[in-house]
Protein backbone atom coordinates (compact mmCIF):
# COMPACT_ATOMS: atom_id res chain seq x y z
CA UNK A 1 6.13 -14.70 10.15
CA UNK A 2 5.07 -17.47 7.34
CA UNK A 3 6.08 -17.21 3.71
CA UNK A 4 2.46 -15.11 3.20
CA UNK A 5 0.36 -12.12 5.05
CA UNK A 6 -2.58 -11.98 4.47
CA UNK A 7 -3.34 -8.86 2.82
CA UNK A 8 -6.52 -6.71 2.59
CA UNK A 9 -7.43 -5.16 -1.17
CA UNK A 10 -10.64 -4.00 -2.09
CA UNK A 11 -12.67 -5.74 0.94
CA UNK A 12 -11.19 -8.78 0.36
CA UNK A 13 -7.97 -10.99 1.98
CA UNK A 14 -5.32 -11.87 -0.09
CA UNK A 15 -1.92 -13.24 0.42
CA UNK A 16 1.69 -11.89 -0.67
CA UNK A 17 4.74 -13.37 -0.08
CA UNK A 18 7.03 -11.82 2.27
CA UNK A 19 9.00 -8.18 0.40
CA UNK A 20 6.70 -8.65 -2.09
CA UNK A 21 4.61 -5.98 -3.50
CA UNK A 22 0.71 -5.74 -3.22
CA UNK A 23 -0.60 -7.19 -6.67
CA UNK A 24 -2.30 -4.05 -8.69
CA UNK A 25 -1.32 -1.65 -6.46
CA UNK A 26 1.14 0.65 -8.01
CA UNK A 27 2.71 3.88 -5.74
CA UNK A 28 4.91 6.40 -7.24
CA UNK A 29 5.62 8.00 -4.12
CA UNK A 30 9.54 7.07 -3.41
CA UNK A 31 9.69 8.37 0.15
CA UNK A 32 7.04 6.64 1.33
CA UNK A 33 8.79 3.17 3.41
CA UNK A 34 6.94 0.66 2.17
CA UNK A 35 7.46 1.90 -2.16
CA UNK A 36 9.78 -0.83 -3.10
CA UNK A 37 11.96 1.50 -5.11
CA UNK A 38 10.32 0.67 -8.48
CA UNK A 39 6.65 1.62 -8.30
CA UNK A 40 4.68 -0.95 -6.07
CA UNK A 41 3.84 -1.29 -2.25
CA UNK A 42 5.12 -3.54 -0.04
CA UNK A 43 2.78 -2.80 2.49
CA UNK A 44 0.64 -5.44 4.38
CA UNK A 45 -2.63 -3.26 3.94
CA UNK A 46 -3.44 0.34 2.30
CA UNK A 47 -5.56 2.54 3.91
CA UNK A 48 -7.52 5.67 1.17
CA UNK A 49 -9.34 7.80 2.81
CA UNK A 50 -11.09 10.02 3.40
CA UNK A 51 -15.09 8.89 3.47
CA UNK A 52 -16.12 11.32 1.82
CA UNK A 53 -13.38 12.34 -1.07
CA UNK A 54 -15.64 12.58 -4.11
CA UNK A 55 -13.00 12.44 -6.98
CA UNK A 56 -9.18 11.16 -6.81
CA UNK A 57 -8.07 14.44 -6.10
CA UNK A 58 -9.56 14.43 -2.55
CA UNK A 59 -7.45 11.14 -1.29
CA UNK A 60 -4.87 10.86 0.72
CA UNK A 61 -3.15 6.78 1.53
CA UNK A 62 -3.03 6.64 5.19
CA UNK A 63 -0.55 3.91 4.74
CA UNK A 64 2.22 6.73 3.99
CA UNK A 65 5.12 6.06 6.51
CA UNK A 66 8.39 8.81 5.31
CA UNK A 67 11.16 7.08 5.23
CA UNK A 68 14.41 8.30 6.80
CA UNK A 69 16.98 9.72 5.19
């Protein structure tokens, strides 16, 4: 891999540099693999779903990988 990835937010490609988080993306959910261990993703993409959530309360991140302990 290159020093970016190209990085889908919003509808739109961006790039990150490599272990770097995904700029205005915060996550406070520690056992996920890709939550840096502060409050930010290090994923390449993010995934919310579902269609047809109609408040905050009704989505889930489909990125969520648990980490092993």
């Amino acid at each position: 891999m290159g020093l970016f990835n190209s990085v889908e937010q919003n509808g739109n490609m961006q790039k990150k540099a490599d272990g770097k988080h995904i700029k205005g993306i915060s996550c406070d959910v520690r056992n996920c693999v890709y939550h840096d261990g502060d409050s930010y993703c290090t994923a390449e993409k993010i995934a919310v779903g579902p269609s047809y959530a109609t408040s905050c309360t009704d989505t889930v991140c489909a990125t969520f990988k648990q980490r092993s302990i």
